[in-house]
Protein backbone atom coordinates (compact mmCIF):
# COMPACT_ATOMS: atom_id res chain seq x y z
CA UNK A 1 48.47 38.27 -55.94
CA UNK A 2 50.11 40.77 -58.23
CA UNK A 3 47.54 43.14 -59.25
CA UNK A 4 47.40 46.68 -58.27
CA UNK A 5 43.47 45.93 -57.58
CA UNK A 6 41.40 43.30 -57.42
CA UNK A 7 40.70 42.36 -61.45
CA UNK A 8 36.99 41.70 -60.96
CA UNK A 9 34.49 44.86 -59.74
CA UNK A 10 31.83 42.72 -58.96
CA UNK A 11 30.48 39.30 -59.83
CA UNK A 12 28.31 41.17 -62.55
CA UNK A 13 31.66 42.22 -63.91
CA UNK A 14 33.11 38.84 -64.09
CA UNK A 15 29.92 37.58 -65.36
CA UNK A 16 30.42 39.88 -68.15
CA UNK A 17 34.27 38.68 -68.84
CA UNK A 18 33.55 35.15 -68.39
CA UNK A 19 30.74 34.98 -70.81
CA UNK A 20 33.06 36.35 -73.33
CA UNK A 21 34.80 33.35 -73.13
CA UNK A 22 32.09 31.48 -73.43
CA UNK A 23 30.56 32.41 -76.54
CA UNK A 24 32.43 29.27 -78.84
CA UNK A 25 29.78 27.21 -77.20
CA UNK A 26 27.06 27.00 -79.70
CA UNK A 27 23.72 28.19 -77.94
CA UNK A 28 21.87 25.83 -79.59
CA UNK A 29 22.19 23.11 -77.18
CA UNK A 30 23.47 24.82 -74.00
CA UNK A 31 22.56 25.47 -70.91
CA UNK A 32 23.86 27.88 -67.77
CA UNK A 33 23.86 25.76 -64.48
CA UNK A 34 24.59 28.27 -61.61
CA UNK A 35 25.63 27.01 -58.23
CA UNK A 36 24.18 28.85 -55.71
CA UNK A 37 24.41 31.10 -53.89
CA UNK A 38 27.62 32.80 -55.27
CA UNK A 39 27.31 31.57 -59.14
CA UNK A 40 24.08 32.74 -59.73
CA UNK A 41 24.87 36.50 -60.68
CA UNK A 42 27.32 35.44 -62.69
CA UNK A 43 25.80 32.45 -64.49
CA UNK A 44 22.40 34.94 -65.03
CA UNK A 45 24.37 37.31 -66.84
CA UNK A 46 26.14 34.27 -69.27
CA UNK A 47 22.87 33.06 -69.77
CA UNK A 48 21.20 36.54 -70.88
CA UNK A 49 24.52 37.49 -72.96
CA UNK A 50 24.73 33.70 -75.13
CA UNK A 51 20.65 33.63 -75.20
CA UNK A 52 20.86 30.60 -73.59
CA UNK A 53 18.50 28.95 -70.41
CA UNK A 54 19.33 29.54 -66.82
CA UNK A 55 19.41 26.75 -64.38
CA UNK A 56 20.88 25.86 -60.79
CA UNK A 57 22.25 22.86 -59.35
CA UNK A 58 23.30 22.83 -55.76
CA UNK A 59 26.13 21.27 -54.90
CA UNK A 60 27.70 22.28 -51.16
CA UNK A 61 31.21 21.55 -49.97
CA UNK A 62 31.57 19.29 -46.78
CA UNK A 63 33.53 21.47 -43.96
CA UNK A 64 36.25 20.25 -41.66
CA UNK A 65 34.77 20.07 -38.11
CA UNK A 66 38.30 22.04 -37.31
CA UNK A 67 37.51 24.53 -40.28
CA UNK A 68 34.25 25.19 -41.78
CA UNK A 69 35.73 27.33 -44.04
CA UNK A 70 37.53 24.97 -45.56
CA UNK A 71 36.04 22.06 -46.83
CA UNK A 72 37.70 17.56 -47.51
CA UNK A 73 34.73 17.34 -50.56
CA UNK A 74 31.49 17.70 -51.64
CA UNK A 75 28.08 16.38 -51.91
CA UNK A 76 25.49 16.58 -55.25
CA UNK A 77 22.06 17.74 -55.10
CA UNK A 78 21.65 13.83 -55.86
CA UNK A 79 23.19 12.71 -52.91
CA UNK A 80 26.51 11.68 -54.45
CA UNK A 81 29.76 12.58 -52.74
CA UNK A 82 33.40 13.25 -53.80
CA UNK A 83 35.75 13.55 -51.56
CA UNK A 84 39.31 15.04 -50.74
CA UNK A 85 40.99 11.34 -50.42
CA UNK A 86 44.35 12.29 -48.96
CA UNK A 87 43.13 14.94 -46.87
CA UNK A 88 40.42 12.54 -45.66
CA UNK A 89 43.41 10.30 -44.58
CA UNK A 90 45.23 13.28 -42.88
CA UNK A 91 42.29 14.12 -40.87
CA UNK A 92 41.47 10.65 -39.91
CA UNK A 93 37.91 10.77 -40.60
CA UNK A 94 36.01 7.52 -39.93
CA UNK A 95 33.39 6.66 -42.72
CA UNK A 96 30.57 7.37 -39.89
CA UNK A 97 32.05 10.67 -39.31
CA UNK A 98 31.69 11.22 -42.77
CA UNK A 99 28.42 10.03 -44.17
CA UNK A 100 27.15 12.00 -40.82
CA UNK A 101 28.62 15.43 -42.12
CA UNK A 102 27.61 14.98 -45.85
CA UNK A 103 24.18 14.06 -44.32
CA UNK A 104 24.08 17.50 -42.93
CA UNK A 105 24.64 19.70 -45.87
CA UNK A 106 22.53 17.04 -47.98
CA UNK A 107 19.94 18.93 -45.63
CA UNK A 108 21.19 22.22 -46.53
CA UNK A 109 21.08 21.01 -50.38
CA UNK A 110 17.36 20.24 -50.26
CA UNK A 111 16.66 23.45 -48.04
CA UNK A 112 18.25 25.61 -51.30
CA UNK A 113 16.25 23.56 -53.97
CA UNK A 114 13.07 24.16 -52.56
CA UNK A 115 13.55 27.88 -52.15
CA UNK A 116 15.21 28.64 -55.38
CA UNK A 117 12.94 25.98 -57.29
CA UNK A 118 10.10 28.11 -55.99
CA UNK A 119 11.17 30.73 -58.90
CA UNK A 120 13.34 28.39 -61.44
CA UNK A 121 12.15 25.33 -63.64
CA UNK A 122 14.33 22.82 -64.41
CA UNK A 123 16.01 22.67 -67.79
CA UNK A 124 16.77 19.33 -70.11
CA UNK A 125 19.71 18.21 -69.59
CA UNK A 126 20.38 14.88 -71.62
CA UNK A 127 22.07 15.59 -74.79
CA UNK A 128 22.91 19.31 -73.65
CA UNK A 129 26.13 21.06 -73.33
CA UNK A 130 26.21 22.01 -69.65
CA UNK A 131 28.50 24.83 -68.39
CA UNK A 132 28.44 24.97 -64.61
CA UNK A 133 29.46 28.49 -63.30
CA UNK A 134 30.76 29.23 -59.75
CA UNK A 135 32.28 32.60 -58.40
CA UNK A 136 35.68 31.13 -58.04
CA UNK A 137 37.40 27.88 -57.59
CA UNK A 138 39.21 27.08 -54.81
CA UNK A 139 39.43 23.21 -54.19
CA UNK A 140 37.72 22.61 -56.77
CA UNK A 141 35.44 19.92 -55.23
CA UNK A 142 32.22 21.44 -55.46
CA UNK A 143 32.31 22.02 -58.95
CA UNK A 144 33.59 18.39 -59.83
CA UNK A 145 31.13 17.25 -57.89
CA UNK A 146 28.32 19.11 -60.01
CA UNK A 147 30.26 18.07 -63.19
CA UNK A 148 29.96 14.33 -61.97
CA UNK A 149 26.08 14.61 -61.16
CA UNK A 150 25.16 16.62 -64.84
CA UNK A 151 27.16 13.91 -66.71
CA UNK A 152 25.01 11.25 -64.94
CA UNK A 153 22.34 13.07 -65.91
CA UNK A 154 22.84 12.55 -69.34
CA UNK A 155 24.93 16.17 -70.24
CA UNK A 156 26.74 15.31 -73.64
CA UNK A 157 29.16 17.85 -72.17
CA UNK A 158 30.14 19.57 -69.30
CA UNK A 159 31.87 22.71 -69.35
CA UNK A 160 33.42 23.74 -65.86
CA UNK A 161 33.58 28.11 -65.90
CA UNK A 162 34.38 30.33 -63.54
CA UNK A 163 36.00 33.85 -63.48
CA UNK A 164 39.00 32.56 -61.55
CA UNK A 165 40.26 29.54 -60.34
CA UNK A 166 43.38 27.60 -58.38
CA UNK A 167 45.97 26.29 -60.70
CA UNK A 168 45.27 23.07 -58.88
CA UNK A 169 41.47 23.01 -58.72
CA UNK A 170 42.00 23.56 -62.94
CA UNK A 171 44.15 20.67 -62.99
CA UNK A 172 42.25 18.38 -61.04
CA UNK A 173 38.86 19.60 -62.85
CA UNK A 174 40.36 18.95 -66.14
CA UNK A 175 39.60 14.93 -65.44
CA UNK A 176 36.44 15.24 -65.16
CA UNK A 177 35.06 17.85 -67.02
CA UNK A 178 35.28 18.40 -70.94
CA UNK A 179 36.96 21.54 -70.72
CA UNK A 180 37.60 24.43 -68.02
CA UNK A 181 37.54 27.96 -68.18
CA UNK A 182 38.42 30.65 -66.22
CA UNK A 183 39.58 34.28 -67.12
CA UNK A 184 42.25 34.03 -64.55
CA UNK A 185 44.14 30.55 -63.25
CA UNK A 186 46.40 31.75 -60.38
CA UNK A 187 49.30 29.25 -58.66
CA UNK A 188 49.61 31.67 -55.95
CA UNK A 189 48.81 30.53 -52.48
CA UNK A 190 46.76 31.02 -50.20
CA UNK A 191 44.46 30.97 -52.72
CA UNK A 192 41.35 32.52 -51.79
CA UNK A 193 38.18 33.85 -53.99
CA UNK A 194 36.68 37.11 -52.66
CA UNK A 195 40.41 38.42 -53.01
CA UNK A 196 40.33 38.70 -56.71
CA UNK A 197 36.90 40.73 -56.13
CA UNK A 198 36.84 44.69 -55.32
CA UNK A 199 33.55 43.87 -54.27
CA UNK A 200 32.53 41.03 -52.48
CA UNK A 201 29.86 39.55 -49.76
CA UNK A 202 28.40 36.28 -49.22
CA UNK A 203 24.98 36.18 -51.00
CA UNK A 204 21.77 35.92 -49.13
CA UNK A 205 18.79 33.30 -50.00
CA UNK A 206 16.66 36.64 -50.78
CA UNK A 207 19.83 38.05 -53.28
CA UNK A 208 19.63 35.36 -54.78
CA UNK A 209 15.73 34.83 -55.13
CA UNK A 210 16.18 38.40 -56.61
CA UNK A 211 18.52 37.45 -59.36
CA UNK A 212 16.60 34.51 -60.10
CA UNK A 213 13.26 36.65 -60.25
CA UNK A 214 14.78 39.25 -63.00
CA UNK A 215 16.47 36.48 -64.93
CA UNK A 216 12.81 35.39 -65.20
CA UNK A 217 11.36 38.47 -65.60
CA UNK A 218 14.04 39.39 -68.54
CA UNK A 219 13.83 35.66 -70.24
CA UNK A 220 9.71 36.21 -70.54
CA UNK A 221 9.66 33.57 -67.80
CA UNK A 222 10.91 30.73 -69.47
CA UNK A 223 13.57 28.26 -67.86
CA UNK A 224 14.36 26.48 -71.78
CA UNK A 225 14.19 27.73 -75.35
């Protein structure tokens, strides 16, 4: 990566930068969708800078039983899946094998909306420009899977944003979503998020719960306009 130091302090910091280049959105009709646990900072402080409501939607990437770190696709809050076709095909996974693992974070999925719900209303969606936020895109997967399940949901666009992203995650996100933005796009490989982050930790439920509870407290409690 060719920076002297990581270009992000925090994910307050890239919050900060990203919403910058976010503000041609109109905040009329838009909403923030964070996907927890790392987007959340980052979405709360687009929301709070472009006036604009704070939501969540969960969508969790499916690991490789060889690397859970890495992940073949993703699974929707809704239960819809997108996967990694050609790396499905590589690692020979049998449709069983499959619909058994995405039945396992699909768990996970409806663990995280009942804790974060517990703080965060839902906001309207139909007819709303939607800008889903994540920390950083790697795959790409999990957000294309969230942009797939808000354009169901009625979204008369989706905006994919995060504060850096994979040249190819851009690419592939680009035929999905209505537009994709990212302070930083980087072609390098390996490719991996926390690196572009002088600071950097996987979030806790309770972080998060936090950041949800002073986005609420700040916004006079209220999930819409």
């Amino acid at each position: 990566m060719p920076y002297a130091k990581p270009p992000f302090r925090d994910r307050l910091d890239a919050g900060r930068i990203l919403a910058k280049r976010l503000q041609r959105y109109p905040a009329a009709d838009a909403v923030s969708f964070a996907i927890p646990r790392g987007g959340v900072p980052i979405a709360a402080v687009v929301a709070k800078t472009l006036g604009i409501p704070l939501d969540i939607i969960v969508s969790r990437k499916i690991p490789i039983p060889s690397d859970p770190e890495a992940g073949y696709g993703a699974v929707t809050e809704d239960g819809a899946i997108v996967l990694n076709t050609p790396l499905v095909q590589r690692l020979r996974l049998t449709a069983q094998q499959i619909e058994r693992h995405a039945e396992a974070v699909r768990a996970e999925i409806r663990r995280r909306q009942s804790v974060f719900r517990s703080i965060l209303p839902t906001s309207p969606t139909k007819g709303r420009t939607a800008i889903v936020i994540d920390d950083g895109l790697a795959s790409g997967y999990t957000m294309m899977a969230a942009v797939r399940s808000l354009r169901q949901r009625g979204a008369a666009r989706v905006i994919a944003a995060a504060p850096v992203a994979s040249l190819g995650a851009t690419e592939s996100l680009k035929t999905v979503a209505d537009d994709v933005v990212a302070d930083i796009v980087s072609a390098g490989a390996p490719f991996a998020v926390a690196s572009f982050y002088e600071h950097w930790h996987d979030l806790t439920d309770e972080e998060v719960l936090n950041e949800l509870e002073r986005y609420a407290e700040d916004s006079g409690g209220r999930g819409d306009d």
